[in-house]
Structures are given as structure tokens and as C-alpha cells.
N, C-alpha and C. Protein backbone atom coordinates (compact mmCIF):
# COMPACT_ATOMS: atom_id res chain seq x y z
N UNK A 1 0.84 -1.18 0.00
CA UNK A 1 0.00 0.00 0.00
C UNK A 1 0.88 1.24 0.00
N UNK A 2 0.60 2.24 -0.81
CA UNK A 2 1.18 3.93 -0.92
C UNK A 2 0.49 4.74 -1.10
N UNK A 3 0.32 5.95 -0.73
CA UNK A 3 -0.39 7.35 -1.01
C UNK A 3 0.32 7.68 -1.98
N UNK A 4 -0.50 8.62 -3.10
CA UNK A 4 -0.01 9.24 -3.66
C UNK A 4 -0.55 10.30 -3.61
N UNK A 5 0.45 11.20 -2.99
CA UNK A 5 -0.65 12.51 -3.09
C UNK A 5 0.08 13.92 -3.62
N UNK A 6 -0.79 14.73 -4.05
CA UNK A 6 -0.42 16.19 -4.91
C UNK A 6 -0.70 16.87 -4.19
N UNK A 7 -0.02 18.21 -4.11
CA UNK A 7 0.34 19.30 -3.20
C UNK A 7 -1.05 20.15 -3.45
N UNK A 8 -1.13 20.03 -4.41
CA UNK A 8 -2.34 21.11 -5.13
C UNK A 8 -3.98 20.39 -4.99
N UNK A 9 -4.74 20.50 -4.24
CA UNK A 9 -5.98 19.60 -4.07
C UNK A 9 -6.72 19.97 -3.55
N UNK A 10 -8.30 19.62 -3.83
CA UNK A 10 -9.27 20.63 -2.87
C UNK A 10 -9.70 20.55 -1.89
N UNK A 11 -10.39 21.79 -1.18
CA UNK A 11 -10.38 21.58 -0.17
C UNK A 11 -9.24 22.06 0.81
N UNK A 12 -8.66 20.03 1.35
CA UNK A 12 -8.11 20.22 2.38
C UNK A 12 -6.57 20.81 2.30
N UNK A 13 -5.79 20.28 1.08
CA UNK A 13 -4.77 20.34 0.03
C UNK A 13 -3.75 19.44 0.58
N UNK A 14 -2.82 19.08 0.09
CA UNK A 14 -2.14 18.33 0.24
C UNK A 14 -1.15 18.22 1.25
N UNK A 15 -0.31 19.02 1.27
CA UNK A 15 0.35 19.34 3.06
C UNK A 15 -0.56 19.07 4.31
N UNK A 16 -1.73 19.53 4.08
CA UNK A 16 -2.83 19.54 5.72
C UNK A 16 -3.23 17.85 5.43
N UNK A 17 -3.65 17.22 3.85
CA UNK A 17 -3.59 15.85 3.93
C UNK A 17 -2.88 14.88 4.39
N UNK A 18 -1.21 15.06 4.25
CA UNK A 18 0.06 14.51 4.67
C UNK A 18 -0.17 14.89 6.21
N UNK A 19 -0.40 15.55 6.77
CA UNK A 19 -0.09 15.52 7.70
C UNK A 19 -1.33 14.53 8.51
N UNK A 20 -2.79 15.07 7.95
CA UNK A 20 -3.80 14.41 8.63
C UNK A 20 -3.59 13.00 8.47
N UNK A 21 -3.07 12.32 7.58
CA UNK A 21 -2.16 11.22 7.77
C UNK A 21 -1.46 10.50 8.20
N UNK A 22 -0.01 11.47 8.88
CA UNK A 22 0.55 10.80 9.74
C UNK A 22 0.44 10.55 11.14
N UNK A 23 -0.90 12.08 11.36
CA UNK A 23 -1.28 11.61 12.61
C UNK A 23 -2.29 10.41 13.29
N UNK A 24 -3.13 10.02 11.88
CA UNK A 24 -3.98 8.88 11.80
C UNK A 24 -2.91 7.33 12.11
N UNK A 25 -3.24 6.80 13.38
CA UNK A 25 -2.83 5.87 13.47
C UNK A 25 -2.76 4.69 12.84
N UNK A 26 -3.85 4.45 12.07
CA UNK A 26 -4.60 3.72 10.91
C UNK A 26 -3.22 4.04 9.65
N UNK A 27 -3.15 5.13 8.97
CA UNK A 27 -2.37 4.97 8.08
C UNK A 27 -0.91 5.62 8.67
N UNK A 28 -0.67 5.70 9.65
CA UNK A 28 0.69 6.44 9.70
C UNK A 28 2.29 5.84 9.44
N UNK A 29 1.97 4.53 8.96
CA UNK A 29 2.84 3.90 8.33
C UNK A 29 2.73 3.41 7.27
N UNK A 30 1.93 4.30 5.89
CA UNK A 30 1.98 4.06 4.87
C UNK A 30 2.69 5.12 4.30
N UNK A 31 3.53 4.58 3.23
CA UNK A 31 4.20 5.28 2.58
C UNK A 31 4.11 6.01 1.82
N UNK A 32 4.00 8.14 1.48
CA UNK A 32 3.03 8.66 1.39
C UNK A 32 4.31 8.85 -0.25
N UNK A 33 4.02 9.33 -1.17
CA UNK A 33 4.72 10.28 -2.57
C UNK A 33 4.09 11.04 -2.87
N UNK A 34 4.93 12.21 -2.64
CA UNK A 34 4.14 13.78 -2.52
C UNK A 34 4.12 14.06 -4.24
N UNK A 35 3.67 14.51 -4.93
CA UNK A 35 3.82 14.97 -6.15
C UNK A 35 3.48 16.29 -6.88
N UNK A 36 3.90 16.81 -7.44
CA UNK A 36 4.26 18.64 -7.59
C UNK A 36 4.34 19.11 -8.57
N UNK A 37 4.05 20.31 -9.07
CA UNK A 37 4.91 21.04 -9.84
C UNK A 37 5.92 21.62 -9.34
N UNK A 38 5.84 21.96 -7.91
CA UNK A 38 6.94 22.77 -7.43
C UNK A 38 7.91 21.88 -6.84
N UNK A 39 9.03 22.55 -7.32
CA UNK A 39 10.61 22.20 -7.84
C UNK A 39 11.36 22.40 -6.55
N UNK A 40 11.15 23.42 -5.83
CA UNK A 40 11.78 23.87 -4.40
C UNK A 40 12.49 23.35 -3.93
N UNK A 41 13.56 22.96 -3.61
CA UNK A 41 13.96 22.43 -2.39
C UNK A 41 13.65 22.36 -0.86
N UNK A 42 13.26 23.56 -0.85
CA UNK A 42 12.58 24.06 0.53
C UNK A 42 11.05 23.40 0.39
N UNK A 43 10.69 23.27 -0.94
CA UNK A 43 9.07 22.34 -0.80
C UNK A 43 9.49 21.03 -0.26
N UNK A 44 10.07 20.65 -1.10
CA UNK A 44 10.27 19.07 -0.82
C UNK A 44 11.08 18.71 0.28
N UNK A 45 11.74 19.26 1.50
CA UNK A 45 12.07 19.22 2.32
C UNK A 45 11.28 19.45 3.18
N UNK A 46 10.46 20.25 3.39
CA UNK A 46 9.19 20.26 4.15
C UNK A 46 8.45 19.10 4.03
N UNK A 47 8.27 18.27 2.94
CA UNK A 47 7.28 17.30 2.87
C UNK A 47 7.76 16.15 3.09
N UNK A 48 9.37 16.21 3.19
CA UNK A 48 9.56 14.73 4.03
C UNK A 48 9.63 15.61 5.43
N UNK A 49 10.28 16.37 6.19
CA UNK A 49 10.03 16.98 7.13
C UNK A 49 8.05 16.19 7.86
N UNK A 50 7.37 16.67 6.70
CA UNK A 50 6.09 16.19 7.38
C UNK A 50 5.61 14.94 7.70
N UNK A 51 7.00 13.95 6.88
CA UNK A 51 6.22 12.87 7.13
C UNK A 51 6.66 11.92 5.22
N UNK A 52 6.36 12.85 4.20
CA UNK A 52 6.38 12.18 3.24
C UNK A 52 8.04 11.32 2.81
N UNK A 53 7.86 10.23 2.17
CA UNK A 53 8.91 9.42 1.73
C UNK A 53 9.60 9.72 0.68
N UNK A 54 8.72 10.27 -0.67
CA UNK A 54 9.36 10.33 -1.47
C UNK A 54 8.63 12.03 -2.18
N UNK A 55 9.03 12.32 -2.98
CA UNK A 55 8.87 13.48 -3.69
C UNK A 55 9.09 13.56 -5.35
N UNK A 56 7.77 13.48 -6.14
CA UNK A 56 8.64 13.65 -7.47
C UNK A 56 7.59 14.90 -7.59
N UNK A 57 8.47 15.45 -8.92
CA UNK A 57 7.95 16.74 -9.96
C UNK A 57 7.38 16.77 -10.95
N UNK A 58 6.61 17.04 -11.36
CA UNK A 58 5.66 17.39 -12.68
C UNK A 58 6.27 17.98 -13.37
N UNK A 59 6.28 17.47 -14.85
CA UNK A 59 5.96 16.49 -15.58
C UNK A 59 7.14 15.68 -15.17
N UNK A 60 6.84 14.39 -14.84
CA UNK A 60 7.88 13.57 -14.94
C UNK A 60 8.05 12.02 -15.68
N UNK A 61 8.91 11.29 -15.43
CA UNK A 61 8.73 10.08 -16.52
C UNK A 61 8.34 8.85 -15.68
N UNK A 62 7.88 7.70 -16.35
CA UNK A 62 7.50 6.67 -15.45
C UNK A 62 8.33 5.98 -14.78
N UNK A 63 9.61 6.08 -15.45
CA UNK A 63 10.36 5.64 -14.38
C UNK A 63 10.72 5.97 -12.85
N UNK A 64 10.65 7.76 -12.98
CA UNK A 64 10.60 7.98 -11.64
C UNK A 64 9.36 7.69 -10.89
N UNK A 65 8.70 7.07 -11.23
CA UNK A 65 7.51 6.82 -10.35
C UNK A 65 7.97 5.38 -9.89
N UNK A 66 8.42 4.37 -11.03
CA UNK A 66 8.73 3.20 -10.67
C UNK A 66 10.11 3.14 -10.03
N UNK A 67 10.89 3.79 -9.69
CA UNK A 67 12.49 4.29 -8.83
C UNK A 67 11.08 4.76 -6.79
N UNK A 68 10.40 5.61 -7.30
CA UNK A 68 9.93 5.53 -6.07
C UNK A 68 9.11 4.62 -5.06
N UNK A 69 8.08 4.03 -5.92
CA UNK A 69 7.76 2.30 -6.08
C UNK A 69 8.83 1.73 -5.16
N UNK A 70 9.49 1.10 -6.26
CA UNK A 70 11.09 0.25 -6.10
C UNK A 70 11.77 0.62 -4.32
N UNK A 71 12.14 2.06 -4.06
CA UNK A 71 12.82 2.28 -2.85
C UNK A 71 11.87 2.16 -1.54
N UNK A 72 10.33 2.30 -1.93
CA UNK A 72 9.00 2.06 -1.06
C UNK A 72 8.92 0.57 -0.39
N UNK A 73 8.93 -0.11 -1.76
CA UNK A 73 8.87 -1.65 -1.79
C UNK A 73 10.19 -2.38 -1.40
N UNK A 74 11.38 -1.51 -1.41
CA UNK A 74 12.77 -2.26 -0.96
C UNK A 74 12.65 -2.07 0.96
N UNK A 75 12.27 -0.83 1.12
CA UNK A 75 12.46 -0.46 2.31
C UNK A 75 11.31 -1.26 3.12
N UNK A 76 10.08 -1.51 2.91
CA UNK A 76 9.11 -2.48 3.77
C UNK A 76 9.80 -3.97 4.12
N UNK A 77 10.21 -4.47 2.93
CA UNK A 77 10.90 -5.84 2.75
C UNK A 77 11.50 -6.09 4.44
N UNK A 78 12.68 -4.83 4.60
CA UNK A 78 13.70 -4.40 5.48
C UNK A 78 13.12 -4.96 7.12
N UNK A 79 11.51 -4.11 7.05
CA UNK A 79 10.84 -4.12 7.92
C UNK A 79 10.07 -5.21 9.13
């Protein structure tokens, strides 16, 4: 199981989602991938800061989705 979630969303948006997340005991050990247009460093440090695992950028290729997959699915194994 993984979240995938986008920064940009209604409503609650995606940061206040990630977080309502990790405080949910229910999912707070699922592995969340934040996804963006924004490039920041300071974004995407905040969003593992909050909790998130991985971070990709818009537009991106399928492989980086399957590289984030892959390090999701290596790291549970571990577990």
C-alpha cells in the first residue's frame, strides 16, 4: 500500500492531507509520494520533514515513479 498525493488539491490540500495522515494511526505507516509542480527544495524538504517518503515533480517520466515504487517496496521488505 502507498499514497499518492499532490500538493495542489481541494479543499483540504495536500500538506494539511500529509499531515492528517501521519497523525492517523490507521495509516501512519503508509508510505506517502508527494507529487508537484513545485521544484523547491525548501518544498520538498518540508514534505519529508512532514512525514512524506518520497517526492517527485511534474511532468515527470515513469520511471521515476517506478524508482519511487522500487525504494517504497525495498524499504518495507527491510521491515
Amino acid at each position: 500500500d502507498f499514497i499518492f498525493l499532490d500538493i495542489i488539491i481541494p479543499v483540504l490540500g495536500g500538506m494539511d492531507t500529509l499531515k492528517a495522515v501521519r497523525e492517523d494511526r490507521r495509516y501512519k505507516n503508509v508510505p506517502v509520494i508527494m507529487y508537484s509542480t513545485a521544484s523547491d527544495p525548501k518544498v520538498v524538504e518540508l514534505c519529508k520533514k512532514q512525514g512524506a517518503d518520497d517526492f517527485l515533480v511534474k511532468p515527470n517520466q515513469f520511471n521515476d515513479l517506478c524508482r519511487a515504487l522500487d525504494s517504497i517496496i525495498g524499504s518495507q521488505r527491510l521491515l
